[in-house]
Protein backbone atom coordinates (compact mmCIF):
# COMPACT_ATOMS: atom_id res chain seq x y z
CA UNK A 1 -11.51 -18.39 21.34
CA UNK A 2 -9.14 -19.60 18.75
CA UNK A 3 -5.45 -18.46 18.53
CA UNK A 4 -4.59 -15.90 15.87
CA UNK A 5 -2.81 -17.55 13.16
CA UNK A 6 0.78 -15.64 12.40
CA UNK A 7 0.74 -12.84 9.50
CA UNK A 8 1.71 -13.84 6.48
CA UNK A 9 3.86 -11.56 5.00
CA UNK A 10 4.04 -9.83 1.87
CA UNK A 11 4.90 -12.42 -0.03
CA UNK A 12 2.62 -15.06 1.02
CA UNK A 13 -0.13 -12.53 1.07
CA UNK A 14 0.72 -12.00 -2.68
CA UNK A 15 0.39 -15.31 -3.48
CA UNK A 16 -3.19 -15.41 -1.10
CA UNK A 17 -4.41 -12.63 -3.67
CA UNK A 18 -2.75 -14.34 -6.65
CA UNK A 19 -5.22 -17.22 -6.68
CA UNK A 20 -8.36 -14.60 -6.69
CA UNK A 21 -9.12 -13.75 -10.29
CA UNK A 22 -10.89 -10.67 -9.51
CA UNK A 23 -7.98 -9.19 -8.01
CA UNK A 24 -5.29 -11.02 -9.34
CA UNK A 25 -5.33 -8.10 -12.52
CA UNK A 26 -4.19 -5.60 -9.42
CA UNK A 27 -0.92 -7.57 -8.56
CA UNK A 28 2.24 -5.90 -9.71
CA UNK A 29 4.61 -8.50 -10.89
CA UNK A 30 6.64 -9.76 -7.41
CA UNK A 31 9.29 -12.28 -6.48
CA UNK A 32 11.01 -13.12 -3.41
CA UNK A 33 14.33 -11.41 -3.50
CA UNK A 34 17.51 -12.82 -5.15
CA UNK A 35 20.62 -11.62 -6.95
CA UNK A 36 18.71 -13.35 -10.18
CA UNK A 37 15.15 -12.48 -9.46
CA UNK A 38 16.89 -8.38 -8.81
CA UNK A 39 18.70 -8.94 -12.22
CA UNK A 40 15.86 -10.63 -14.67
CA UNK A 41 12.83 -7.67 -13.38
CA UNK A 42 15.53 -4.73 -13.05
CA UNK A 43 16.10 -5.82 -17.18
CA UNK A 44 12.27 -6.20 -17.62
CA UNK A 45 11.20 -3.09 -15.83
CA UNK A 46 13.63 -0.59 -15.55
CA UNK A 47 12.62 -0.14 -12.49
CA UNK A 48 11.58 -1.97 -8.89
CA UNK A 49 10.80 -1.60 -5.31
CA UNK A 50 12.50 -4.25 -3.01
CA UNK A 51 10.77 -4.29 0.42
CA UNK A 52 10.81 -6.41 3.93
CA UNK A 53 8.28 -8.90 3.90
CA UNK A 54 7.87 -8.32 7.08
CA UNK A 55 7.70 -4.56 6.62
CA UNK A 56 5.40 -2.09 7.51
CA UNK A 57 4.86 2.25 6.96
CA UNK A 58 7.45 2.48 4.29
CA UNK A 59 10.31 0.94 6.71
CA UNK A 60 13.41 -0.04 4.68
CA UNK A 61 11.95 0.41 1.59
CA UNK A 62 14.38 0.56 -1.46
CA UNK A 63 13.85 1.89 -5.25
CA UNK A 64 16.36 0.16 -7.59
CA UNK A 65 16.85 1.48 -11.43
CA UNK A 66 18.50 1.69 -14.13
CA UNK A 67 21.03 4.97 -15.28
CA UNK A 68 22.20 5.36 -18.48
CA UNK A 69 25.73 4.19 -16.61
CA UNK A 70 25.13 2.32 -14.22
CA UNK A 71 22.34 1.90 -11.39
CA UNK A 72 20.68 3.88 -8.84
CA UNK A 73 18.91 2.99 -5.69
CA UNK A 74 16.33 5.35 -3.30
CA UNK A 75 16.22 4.09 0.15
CA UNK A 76 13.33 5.63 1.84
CA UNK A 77 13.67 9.38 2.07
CA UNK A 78 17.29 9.35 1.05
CA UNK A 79 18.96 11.37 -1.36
CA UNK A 80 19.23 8.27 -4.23
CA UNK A 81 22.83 6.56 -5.01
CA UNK A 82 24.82 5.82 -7.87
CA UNK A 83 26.16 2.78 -8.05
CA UNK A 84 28.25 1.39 -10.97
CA UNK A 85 27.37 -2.21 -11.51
CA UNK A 86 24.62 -5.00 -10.63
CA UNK A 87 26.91 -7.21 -7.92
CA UNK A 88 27.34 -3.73 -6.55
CA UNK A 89 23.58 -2.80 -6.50
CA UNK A 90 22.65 -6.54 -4.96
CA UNK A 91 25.38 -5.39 -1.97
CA UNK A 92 24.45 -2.63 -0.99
CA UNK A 93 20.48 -3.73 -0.84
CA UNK A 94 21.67 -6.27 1.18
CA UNK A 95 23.62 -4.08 3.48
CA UNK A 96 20.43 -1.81 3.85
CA UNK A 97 18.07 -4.78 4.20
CA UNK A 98 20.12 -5.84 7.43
CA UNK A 99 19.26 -9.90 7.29
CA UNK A 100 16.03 -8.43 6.83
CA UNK A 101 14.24 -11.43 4.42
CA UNK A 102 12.77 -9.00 0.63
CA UNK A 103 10.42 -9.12 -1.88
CA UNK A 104 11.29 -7.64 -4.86
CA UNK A 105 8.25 -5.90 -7.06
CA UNK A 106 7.56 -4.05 -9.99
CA UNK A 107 7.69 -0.13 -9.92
CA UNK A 108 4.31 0.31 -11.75
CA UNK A 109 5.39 3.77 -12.20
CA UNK A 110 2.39 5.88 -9.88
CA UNK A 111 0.92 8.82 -11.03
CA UNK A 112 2.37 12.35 -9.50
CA UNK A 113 0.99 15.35 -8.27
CA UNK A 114 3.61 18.85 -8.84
CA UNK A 115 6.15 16.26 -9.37
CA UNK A 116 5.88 13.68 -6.16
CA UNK A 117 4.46 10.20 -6.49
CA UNK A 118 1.03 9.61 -4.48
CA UNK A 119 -0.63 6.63 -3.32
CA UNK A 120 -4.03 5.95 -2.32
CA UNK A 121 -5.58 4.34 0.89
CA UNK A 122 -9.21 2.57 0.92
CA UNK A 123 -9.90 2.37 4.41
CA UNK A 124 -12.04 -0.86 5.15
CA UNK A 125 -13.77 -1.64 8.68
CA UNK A 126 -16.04 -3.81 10.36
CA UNK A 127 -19.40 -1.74 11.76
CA UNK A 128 -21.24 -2.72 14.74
CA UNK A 129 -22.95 -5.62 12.91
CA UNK A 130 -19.40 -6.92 12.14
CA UNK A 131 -20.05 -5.55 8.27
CA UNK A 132 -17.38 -5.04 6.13
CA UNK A 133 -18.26 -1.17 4.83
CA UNK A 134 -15.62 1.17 3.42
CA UNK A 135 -15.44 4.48 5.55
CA UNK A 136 -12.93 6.99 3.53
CA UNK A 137 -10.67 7.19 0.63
CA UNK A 138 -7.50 9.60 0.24
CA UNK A 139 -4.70 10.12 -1.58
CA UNK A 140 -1.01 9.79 0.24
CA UNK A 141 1.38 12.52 -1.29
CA UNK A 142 5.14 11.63 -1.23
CA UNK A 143 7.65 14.65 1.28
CA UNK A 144 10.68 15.69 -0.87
CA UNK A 145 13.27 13.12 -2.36
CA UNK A 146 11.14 10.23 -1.01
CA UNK A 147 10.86 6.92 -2.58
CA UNK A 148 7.79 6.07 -0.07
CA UNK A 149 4.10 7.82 -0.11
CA UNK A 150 4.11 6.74 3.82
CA UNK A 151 3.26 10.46 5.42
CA UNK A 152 5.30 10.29 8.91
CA UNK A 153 8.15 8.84 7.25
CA UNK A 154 8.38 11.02 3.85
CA UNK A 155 7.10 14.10 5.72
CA UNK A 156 4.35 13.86 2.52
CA UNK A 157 0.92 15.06 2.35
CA UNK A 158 -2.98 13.86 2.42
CA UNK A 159 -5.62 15.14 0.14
CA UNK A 160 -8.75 14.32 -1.20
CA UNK A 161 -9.24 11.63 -3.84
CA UNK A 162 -10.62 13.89 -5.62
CA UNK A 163 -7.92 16.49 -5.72
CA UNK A 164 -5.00 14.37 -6.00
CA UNK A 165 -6.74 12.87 -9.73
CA UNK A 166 -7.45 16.77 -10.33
CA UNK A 167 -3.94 18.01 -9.83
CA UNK A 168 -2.62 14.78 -11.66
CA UNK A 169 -4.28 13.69 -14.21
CA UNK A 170 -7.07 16.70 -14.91
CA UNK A 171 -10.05 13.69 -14.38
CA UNK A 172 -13.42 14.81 -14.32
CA UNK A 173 -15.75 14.55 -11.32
CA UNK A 174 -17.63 11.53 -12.91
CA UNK A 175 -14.06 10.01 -13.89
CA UNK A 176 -13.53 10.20 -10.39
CA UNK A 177 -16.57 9.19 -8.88
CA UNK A 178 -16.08 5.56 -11.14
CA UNK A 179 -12.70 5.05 -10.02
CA UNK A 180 -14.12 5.24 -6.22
CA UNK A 181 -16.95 3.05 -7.08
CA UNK A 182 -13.50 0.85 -8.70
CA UNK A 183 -11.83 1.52 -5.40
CA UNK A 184 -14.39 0.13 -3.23
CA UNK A 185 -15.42 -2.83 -4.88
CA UNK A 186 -11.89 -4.10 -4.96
CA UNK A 187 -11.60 -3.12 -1.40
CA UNK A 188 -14.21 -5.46 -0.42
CA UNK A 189 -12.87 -8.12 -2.63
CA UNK A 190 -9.33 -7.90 -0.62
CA UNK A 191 -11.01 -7.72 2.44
CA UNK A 192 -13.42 -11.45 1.72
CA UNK A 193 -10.15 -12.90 0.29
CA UNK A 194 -8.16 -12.13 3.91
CA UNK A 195 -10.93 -13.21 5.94
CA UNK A 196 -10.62 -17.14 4.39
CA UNK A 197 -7.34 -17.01 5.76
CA UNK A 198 -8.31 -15.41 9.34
CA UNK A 199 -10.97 -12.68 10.36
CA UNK A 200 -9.97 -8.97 10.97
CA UNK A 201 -11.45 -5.59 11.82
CA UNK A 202 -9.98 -3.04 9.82
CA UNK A 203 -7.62 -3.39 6.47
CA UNK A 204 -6.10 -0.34 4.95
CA UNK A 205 -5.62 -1.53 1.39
CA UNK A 206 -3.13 1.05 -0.33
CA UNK A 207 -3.25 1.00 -4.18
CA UNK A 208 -1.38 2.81 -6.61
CA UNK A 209 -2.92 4.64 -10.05
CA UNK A 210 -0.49 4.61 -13.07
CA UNK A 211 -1.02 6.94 -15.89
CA UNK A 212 -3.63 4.51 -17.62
CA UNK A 213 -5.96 4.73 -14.45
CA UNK A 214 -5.22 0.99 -14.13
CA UNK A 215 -5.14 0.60 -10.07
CA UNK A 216 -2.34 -1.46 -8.53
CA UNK A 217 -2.43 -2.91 -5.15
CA UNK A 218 0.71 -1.95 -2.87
CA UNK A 219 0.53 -2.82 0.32
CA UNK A 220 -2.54 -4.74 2.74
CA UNK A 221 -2.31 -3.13 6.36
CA UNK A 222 -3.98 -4.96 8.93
CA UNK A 223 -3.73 -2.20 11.78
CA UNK A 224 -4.31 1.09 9.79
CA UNK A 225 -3.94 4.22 11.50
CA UNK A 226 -6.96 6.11 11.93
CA UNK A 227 -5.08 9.61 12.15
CA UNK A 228 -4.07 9.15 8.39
CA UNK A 229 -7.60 10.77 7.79
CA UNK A 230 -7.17 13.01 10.25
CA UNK A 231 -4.56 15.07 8.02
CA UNK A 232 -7.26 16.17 6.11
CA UNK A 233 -8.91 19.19 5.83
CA UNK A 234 -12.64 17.62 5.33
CA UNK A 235 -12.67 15.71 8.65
CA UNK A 236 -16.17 13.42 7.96
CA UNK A 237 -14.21 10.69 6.68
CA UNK A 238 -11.93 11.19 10.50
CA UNK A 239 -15.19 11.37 12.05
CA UNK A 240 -16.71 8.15 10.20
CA UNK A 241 -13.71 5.98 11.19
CA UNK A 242 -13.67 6.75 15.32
CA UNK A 243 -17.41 6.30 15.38
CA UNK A 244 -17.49 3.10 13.01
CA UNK A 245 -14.72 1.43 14.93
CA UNK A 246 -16.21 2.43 18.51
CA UNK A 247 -19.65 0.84 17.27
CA UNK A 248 -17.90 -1.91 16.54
CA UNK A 249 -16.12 -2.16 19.85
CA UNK A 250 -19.20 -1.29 21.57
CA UNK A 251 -21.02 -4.58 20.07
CA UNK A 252 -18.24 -6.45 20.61
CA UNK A 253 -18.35 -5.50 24.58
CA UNK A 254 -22.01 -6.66 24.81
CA UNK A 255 -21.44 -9.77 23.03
CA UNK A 256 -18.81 -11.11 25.46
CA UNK A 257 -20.83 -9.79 28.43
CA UNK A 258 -23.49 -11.66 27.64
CA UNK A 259 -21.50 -15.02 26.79
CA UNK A 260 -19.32 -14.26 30.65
């Protein structure tokens, strides 16, 4: 068996995606972080996330703006600072980041439901003929005063796909049914475009879905959490997920059995 290759980090994996031109479109704008690269997107954008590349579940994740005086910066579920200049801002980020090496990214401004940001996750697995096949979709409400749609860690909410476009953007079913269709196609795109690098079971891709319906990838996880689904109160996509993954486990047992 060969060895697994390291992960690659946000932003290599950015770059891996970069060179695919069918999901290239999906990409916020991303740099590694600097005092200049902070400076030249914070002017362009108002507003960005800086992140470990190395991160994972909304860990040290930081939301830097612009105030009308100033500069303000979210860390996690925080109650947001002001801060009065730039050299400041860079400081402090630092100070939070702990040697921790950042990417810095464009907030592409995510559509809200009564007033909290939500993100969505396309849950992508292998079955038991080692098939990529996408087994649920939901939608990843922000808890109070969080900067991050990560559940445990914002104390946020999971509902439907379905719901979460309702509540947020009044779409109609068949709006919503295309933007699945959308959902899963790019899903299996990510998921062809990670395998040249190195194979996996499972990727939770989570995407974002600005006010334009234009999707944005956020993060690629390659050890989802099956309890995610769980949350919900339609458990068939729960149920889909165990069985899908113990198929796949299952095939995998007989495989080596018969190669031992």
């Amino acid at each position: 068996m060969n060895p697994r290759r390291p992960e690659l980090g946000k932003w290599l994996l950015w770059k891996l995606f970069w060179r695919d031109a069918a999901i290239r479109p999906h990409l916020p704008a991303t740099r590694p972080f600097s005092d200049h690269a902070l400076e030249t997107m914070i002017n362009q954008y108002g507003s960005v996330y800086v992140k470990p590349t190395a991160g994972a579940r909304g860990r040290s994740v930081m939301r830097a703006y612009r105030r009308e005086h100033g500069y303000g910066l979210h860390y996690e579920n925080r109650y947001p600072m002001r801060i009065e200049s730039l050299p400041s801002l860079t400081r402090e980020i630092r100070r939070l980041a702990e040697n921790r090496k950042l990417i810095v990214q464009q907030d592409v401004k995510l559509s809200r439901v009564h007033g909290r940001s939500f993100d969505i996750r396309v849950m992508m697995q292998k079955n038991g003929k080692f098939q990529w096949t996408c087994t649920g979709i939901c939608a990843k409400v922000a808890g109070p005063h969080s900067a991050i749609a990560n559940v445990a860690r914002s104390r946020g909410t999971v509902l439907s796909l379905a719901d979460a476009l309702r509540e947020s953007q009044g779409w109609s079913t068949l709006d919503i049914r295309v933007l699945q269709h959308r959902l899963e196609r790019l899903g299996f795109a990510v998921c062809r475009r990670f395998e040249q690098y190195q194979p996996y079971a499972e990727i939770g891709l989570d995407v974002g879905i600005d006010h334009t319906g234009h999707i944005w990838i956020l993060e690629e996880n390659t050890g989802p959490s099956h309890l995610l689904f769980h949350h919900m109160r339609d458990q068939s996509a729960y149920r889909l997920i165990v069985k899908t993954a113990q198929e796949r486990r299952q095939t995998a047992r007989r495989l080596r059995l018969r190669s031992g």
